[in-house]
Protein backbone atom coordinates (compact mmCIF):
# COMPACT_ATOMS: atom_id res chain seq x y z
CA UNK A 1 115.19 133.21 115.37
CA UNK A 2 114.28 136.93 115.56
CA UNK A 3 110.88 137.80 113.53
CA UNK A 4 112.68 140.04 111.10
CA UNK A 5 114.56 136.89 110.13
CA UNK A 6 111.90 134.40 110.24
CA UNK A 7 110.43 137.20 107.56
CA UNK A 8 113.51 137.10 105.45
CA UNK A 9 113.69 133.26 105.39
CA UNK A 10 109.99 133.19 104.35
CA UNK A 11 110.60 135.82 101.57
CA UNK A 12 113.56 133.85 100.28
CA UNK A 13 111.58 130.49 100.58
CA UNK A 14 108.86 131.81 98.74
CA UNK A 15 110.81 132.54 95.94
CA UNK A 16 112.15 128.87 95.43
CA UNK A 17 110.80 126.87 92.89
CA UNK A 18 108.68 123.67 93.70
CA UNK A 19 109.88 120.18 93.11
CA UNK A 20 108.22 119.63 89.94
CA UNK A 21 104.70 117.89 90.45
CA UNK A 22 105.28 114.81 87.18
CA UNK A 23 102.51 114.86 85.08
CA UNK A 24 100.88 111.76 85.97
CA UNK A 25 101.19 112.84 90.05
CA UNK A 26 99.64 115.14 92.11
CA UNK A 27 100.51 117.76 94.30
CA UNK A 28 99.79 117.70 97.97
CA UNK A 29 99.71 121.02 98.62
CA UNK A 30 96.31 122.49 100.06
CA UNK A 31 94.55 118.90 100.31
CA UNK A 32 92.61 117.39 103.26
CA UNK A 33 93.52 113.67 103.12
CA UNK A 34 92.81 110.45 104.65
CA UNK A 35 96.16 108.81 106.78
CA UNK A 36 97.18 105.32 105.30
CA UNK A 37 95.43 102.90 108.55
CA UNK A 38 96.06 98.95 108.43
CA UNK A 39 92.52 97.40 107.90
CA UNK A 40 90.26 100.73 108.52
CA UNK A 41 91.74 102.12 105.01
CA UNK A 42 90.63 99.07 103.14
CA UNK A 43 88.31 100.56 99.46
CA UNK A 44 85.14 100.81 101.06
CA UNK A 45 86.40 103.33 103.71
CA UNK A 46 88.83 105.05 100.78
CA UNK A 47 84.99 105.55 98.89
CA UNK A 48 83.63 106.97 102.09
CA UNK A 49 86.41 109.04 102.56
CA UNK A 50 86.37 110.94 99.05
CA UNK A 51 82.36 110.39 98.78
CA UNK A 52 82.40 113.64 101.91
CA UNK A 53 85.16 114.87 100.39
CA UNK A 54 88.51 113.60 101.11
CA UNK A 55 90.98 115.44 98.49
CA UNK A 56 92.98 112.71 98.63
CA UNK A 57 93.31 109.46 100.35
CA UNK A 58 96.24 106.89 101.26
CA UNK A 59 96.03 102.76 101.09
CA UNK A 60 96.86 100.68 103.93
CA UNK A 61 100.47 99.97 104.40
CA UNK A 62 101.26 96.99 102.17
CA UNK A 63 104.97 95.25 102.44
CA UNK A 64 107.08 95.23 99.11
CA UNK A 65 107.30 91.40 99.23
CA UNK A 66 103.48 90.56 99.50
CA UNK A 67 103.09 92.54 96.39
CA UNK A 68 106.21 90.80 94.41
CA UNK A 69 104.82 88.07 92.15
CA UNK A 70 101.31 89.18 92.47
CA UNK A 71 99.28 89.43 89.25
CA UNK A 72 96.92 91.91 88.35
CA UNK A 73 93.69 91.69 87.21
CA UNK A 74 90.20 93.73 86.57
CA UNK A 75 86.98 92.39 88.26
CA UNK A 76 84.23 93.27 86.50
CA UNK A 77 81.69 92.69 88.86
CA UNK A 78 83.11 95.09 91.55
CA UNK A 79 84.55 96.88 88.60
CA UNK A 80 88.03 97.68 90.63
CA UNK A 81 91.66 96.33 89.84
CA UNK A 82 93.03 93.51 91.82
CA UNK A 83 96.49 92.23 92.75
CA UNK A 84 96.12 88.81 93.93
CA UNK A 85 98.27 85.38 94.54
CA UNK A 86 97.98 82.17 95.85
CA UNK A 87 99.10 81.76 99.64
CA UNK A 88 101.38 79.45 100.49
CA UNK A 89 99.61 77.63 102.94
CA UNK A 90 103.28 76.48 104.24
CA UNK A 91 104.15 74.81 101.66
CA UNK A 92 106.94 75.93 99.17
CA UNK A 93 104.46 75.67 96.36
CA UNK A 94 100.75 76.44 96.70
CA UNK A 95 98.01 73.84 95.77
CA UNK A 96 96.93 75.39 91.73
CA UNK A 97 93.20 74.82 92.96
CA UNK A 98 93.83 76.62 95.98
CA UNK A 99 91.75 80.31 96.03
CA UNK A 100 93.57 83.64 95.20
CA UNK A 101 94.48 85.73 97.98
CA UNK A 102 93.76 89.52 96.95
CA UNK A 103 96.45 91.62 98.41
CA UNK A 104 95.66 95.01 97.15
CA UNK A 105 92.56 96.78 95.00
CA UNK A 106 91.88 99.77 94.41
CA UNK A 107 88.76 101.15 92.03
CA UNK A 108 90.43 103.12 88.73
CA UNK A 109 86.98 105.66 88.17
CA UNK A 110 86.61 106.69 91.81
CA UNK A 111 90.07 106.27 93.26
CA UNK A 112 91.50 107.49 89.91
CA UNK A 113 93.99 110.64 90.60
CA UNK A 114 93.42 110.52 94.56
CA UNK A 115 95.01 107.40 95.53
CA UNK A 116 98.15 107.07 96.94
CA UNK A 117 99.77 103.63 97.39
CA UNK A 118 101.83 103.48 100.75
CA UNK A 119 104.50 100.70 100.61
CA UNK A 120 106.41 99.06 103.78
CA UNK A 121 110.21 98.43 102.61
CA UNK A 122 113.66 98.66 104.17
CA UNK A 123 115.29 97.23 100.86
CA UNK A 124 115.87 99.62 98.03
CA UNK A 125 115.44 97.18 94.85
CA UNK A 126 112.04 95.48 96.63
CA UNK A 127 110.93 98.74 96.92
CA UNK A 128 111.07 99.11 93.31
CA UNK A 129 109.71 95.73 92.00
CA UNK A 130 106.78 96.31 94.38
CA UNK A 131 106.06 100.21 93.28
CA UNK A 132 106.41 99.05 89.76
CA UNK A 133 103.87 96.80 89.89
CA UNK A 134 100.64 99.26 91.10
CA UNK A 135 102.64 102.66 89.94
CA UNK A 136 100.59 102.70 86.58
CA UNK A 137 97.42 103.11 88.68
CA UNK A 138 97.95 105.10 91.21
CA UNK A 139 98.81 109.10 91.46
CA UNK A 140 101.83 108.15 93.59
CA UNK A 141 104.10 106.36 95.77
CA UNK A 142 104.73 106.83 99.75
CA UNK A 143 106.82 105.03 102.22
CA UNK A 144 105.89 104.11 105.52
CA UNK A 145 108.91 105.18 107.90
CA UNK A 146 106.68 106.38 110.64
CA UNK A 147 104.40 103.04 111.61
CA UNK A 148 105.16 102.20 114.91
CA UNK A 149 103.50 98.69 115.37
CA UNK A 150 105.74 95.32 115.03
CA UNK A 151 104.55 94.26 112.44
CA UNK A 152 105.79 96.98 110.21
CA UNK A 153 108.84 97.76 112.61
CA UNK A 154 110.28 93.82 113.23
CA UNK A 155 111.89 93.88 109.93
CA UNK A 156 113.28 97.46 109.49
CA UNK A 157 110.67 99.15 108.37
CA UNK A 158 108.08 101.69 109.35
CA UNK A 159 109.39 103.91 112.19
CA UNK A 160 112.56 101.21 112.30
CA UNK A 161 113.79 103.56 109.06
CA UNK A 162 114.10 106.81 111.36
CA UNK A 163 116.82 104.93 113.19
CA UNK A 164 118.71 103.91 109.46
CA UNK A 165 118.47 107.29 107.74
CA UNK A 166 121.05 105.74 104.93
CA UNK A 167 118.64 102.84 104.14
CA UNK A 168 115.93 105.01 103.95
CA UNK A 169 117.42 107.96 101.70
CA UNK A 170 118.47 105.09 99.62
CA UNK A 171 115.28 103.90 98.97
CA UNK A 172 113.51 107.11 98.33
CA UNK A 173 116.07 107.92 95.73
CA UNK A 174 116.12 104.13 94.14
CA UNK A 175 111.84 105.02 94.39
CA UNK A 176 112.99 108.77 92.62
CA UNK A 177 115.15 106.98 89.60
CA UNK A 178 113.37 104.68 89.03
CA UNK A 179 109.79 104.77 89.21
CA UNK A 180 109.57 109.17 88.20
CA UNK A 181 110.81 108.42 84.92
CA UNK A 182 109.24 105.52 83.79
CA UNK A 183 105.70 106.77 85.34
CA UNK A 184 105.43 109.79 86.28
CA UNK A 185 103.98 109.99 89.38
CA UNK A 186 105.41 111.36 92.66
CA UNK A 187 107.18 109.71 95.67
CA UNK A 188 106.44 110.74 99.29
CA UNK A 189 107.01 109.78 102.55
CA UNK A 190 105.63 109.69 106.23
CA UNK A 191 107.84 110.33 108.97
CA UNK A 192 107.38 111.00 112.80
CA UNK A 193 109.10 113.38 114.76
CA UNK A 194 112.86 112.53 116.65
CA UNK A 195 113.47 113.20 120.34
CA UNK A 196 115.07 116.32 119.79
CA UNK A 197 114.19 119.29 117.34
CA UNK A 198 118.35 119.12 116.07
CA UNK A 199 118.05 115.02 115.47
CA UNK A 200 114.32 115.74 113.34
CA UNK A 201 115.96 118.72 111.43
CA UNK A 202 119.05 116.39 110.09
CA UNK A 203 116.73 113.80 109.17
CA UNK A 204 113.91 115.89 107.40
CA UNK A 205 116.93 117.75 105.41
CA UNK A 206 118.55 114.45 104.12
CA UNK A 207 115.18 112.93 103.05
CA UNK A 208 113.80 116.19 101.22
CA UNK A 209 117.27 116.25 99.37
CA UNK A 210 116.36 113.36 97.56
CA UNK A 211 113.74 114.33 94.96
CA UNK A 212 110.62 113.52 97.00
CA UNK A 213 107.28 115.72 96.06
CA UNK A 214 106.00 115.52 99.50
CA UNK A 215 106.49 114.66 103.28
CA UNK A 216 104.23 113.94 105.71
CA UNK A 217 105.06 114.00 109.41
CA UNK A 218 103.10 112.35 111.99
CA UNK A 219 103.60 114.93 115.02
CA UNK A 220 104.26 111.87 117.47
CA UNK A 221 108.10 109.96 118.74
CA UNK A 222 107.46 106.38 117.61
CA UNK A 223 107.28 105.60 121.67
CA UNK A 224 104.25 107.72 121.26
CA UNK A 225 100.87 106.29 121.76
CA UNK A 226 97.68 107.75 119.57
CA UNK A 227 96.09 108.56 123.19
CA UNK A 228 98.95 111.07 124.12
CA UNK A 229 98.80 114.38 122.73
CA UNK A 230 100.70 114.87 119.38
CA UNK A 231 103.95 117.23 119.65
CA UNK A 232 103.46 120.01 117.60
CA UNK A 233 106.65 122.23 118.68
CA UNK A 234 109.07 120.78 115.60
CA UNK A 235 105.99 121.51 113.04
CA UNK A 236 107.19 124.62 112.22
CA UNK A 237 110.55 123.69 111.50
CA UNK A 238 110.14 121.20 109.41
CA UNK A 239 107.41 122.95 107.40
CA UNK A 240 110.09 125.66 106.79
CA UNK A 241 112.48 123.20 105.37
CA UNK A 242 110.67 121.32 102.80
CA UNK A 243 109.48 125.10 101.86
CA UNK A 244 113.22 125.83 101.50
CA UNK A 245 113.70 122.57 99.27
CA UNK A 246 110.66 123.12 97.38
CA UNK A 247 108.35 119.82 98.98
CA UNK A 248 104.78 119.58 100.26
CA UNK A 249 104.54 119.16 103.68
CA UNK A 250 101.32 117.36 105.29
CA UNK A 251 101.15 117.40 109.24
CA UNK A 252 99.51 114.51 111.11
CA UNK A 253 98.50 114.25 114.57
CA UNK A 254 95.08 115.24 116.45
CA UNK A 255 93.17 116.54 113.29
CA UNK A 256 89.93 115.86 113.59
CA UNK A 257 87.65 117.89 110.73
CA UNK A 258 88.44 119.68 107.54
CA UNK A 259 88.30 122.51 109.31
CA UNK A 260 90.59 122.70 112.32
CA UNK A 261 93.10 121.16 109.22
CA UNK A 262 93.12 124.21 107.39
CA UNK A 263 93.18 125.99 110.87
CA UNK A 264 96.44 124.19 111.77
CA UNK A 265 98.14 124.37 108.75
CA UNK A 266 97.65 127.95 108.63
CA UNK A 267 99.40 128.26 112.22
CA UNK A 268 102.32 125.86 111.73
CA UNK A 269 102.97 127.27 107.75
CA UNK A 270 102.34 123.67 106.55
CA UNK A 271 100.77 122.99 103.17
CA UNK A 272 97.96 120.83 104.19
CA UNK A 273 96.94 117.96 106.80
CA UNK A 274 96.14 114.17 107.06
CA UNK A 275 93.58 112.65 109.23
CA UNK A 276 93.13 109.33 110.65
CA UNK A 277 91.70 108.71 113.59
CA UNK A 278 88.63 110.63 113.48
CA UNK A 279 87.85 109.74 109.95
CA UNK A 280 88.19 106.15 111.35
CA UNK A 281 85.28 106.88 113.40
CA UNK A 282 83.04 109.47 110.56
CA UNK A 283 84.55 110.22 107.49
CA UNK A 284 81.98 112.93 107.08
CA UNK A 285 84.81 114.96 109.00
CA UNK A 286 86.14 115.92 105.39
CA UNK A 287 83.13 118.13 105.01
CA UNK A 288 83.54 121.81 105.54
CA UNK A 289 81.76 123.49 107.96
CA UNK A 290 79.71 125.26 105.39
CA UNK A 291 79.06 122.51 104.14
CA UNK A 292 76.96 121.62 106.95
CA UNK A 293 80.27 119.73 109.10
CA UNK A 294 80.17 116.29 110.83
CA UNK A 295 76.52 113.89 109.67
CA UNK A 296 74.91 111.65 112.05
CA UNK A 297 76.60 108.44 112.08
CA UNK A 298 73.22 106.15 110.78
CA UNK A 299 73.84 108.17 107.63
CA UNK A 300 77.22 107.96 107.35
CA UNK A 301 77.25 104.01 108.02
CA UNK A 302 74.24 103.66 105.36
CA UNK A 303 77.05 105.24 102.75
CA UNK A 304 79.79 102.71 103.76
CA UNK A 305 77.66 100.08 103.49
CA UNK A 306 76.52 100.65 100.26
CA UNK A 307 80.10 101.41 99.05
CA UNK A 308 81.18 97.86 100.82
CA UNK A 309 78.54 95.54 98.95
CA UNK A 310 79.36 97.30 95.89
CA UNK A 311 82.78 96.01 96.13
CA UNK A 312 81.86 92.97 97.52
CA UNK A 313 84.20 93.80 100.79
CA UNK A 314 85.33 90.66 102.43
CA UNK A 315 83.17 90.81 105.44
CA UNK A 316 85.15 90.55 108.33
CA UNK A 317 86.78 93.50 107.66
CA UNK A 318 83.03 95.44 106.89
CA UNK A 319 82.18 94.51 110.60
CA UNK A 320 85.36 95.90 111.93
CA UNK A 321 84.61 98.92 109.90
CA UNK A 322 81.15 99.01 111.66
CA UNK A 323 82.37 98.78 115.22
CA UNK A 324 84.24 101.67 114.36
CA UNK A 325 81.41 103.50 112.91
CA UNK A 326 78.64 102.87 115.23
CA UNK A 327 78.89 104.21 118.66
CA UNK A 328 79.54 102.10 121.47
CA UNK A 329 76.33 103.45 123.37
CA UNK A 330 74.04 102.60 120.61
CA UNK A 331 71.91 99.35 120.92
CA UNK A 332 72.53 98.26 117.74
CA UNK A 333 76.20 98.02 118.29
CA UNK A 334 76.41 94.78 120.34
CA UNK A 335 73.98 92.79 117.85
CA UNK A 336 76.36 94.06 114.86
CA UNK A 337 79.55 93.11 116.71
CA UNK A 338 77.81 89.15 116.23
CA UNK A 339 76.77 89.33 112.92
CA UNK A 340 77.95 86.92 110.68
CA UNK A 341 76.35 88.19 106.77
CA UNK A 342 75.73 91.47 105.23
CA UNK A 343 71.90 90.45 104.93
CA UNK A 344 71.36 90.74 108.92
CA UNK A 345 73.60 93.34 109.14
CA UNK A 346 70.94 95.44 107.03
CA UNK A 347 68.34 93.79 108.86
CA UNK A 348 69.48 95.28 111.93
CA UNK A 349 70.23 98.28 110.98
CA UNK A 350 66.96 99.01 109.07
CA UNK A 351 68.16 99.07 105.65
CA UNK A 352 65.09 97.64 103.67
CA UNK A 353 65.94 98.63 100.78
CA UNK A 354 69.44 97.19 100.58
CA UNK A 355 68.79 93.52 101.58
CA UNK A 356 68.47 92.16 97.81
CA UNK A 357 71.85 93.20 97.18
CA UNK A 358 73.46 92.18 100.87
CA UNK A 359 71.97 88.43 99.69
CA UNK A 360 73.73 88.50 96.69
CA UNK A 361 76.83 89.78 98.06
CA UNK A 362 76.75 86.97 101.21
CA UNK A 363 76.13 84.77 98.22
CA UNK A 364 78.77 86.00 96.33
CA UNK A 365 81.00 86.00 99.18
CA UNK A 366 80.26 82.38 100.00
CA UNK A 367 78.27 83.15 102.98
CA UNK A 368 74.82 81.53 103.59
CA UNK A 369 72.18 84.83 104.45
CA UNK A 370 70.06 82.50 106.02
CA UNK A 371 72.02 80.26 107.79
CA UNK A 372 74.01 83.03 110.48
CA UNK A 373 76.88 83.05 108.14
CA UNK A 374 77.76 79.42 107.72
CA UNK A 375 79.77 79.25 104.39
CA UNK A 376 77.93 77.93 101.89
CA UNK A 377 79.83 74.92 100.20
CA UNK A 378 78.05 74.20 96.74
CA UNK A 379 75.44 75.51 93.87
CA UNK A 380 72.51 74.08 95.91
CA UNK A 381 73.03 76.08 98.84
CA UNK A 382 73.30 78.79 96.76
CA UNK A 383 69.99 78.27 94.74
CA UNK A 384 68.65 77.65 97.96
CA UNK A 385 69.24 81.15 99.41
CA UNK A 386 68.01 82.89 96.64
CA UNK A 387 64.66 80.60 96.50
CA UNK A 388 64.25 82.16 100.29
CA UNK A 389 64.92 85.27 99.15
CA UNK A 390 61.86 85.07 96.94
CA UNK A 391 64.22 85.02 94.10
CA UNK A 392 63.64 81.02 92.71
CA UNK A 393 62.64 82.46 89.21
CA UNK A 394 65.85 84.31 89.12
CA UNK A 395 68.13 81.34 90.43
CA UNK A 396 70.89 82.43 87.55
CA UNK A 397 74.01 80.20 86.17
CA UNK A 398 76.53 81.48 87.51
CA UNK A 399 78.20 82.76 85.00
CA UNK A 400 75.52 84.96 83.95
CA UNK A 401 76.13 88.79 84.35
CA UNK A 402 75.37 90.76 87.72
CA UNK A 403 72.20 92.89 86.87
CA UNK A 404 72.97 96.91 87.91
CA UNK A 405 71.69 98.68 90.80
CA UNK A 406 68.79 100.22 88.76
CA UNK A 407 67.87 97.04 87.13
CA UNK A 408 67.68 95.31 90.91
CA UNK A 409 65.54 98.56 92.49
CA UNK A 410 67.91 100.03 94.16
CA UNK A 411 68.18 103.27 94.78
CA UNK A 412 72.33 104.41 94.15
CA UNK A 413 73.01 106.94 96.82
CA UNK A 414 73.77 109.81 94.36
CA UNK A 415 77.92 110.73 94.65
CA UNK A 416 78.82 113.98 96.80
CA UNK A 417 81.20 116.27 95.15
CA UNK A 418 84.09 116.38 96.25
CA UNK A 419 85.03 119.10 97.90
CA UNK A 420 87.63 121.68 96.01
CA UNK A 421 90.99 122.26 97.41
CA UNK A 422 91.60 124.20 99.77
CA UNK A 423 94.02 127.06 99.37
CA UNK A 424 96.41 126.55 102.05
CA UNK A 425 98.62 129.47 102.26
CA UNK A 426 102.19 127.74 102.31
């Protein structure tokens, strides 16, 4: 395409009206935002994300069906909304005694407006049941068609929908009908890029025709390991035709700060970026430049630690977090990779100050501080860890009310702003 007509195209673009943004959604355009990741975008590292300024951030992937029949409920302890149900255990129906499996959270005063709930679906009416249920909470809906792993792929979803472009337009316009009107927020999806440039262009047209507010491609074929270089010769293109059809487009792929985001989405004419990896590793990479960039990773892993005792993160998943977060070099790294309670996890790591609440949280969590982990099974253990603690005057019924983070001494790491939008030119 000659440059005079690449100018004319733009000029006519510009000059299309945007999908309208419903008033309960939000638009993507000129937002930094953290990629939906399986395990690493759990709440704790959604907090992180937004505490160094994330503009927005996306859940894990989480299939319609383990969401159908859930119920939802607000913990007030953690203060965040649940969706939980009883497993199975292999049996047709599950034991009533038998614990509550949560299967999604999210927090409604820090998430609320920023958090978009990615679903995993290759049926059009699941897809529905499972959006209605968390669509009240969130600021919108996105579907996974770019996931590459087989657990997303084995049953037709994730990247599997690239190959059945019917199923999938039929489920972003059951998503469209159904969930819009009734809710008002927007629906979205993630893509990756086809083999060829002609096969990506057919696709992103049909999908973009269906009343989506946004599309995010991940600049990778779904052959494509994370280690290879992202493909960003079809970024462009696409960009150009959700401009034409009036939809946000977010690139993926190798973005590693804030800044090199709106760097990139200035060169490829795309209306703002998503980042995964790297804020997998320090989510202080939504910070600006000017706003003093990349922090050390001790302060950063301070931060996420605070943000996953507050929520009372189920621990094996804080440790994975951790391994992520701490350097392999560092010293500290092998002894954390062993730990078994958030008490000697803030042992280790210095965090003095924190250790009262990382007891209460192992004993909230079932989890014996002083005891390398070992599940505690009854009220004695219990009142026996918090005698140790130094805490046998305060041995409290259970029932009674968490005290605050003042009224325990300690110190709330005081919120970062989030930082504003940034004005991507489209």
């Amino acid at each position: 395409m000659s440059w005079l007509a690449r100018a004319v195209r733009g000029i006519m673009a510009s000059e299309l009206k945007k999908v309208p943004i419903p008033r309960n959604g939000v638009d993507y355009r000129g937002k930094v935002v953290l990629a939906p990741m399986v395990r690493s975008g759990e709440l704790p590292s959604r907090l992180t994300a937004l505490h160094y300024g994330a503009d927005l951030v996306w859940g894990p992937e989480t299939v319609d069906r383990s969401m159908i029949g859930t119920t939802r409920r607000f913990n007030p302890d953690t203060k965040t909304i649940e969706w939980t149900r009883k497993p199975s255990l292999g049996a047709k129906t599950p034991p009533a005694d038998v614990k509550d499996s949560i299967i999604y959270r999210m927090h409604p005063e820090k998430e609320k407006g920023k958090l978009i709930f990615q679903i995993g679906t290759s049926n059009p009416d699941f897809a529905v049941q499972a959006a209605r249920l968390v669509a009240a909470d969130v600021a919108g809906i996105d579907v996974n068609a770019g996931c590459p792993k087989p657990f997303s792929t084995h049953d037709g979803m994730g990247a599997a929908l690239l190959r059945t472009p019917d199923k999938l337009v039929a489920i972003l316009e059951a998503l469209v009908q159904n969930i819009v009107p009734e809710f008002e927020i927007g629906i979205s999806v993630k893509i990756r890029i086809l083999e060829t440039a002609a096969e990506t262009e057919t696709l992103v047209r049909r999908l973009v025709a269906t009343g989506i507010t946004g599309l995010t491609v991940h600049c990778r074929t779904t052959p494509m390991r994370p280690r290879e270089r992202a493909i960003r010769g079809q970024l462009r293109m696409i960009a150009d035709i959700c401009r034409e059809a009036g939809v946000a487009c977010l690139m993926n792929g190798d973005v590693e700060t804030r800044d090199q985001a709106v760097d990139l989405a200035q060169e490829y004419g795309v209306d703002g970026a998503m980042i995964a990896t790297a804020a997998e590793k320090n989510p202080s990479c939504f910070r600006s430049g000017t706003d003093g960039g990349i922090l050390p990773w001790e302060q950063v892993v301070e931060q996420y630690v605070r943000y996953a005792m507050e929520v009372e993160n189920k621990f094996g998943n804080t440790k994975f977090l951790l391994c992520h977060l701490i350097p392999g070099k560092e010293p500290v790294y092998r002894t954390i990779s062993s730990c078994k309670s958030y008490t000697k996890i803030c042992e280790l790591l210095g965090f003095e100050h924190l250790k009262e609440r990382a007891r209460e949280v192992d004993i909230s969590l079932d989890i014996d501080p002083d005891n390398a982990g070992k599940k505690t099974n009854n009220k004695k253990a219990n009142d026996s860890a918090l005698a140790a603690g130094g805490n046998m005057a305060e041995s409290r019924p259970k029932l009674q009310a968490k005290k605050g983070l003042s009224e325990r001494g300690v110190s709330a790491q005081t919120e970062a702003q989030p930082a504003e939008a940034i004005a991507i030119p489209a």
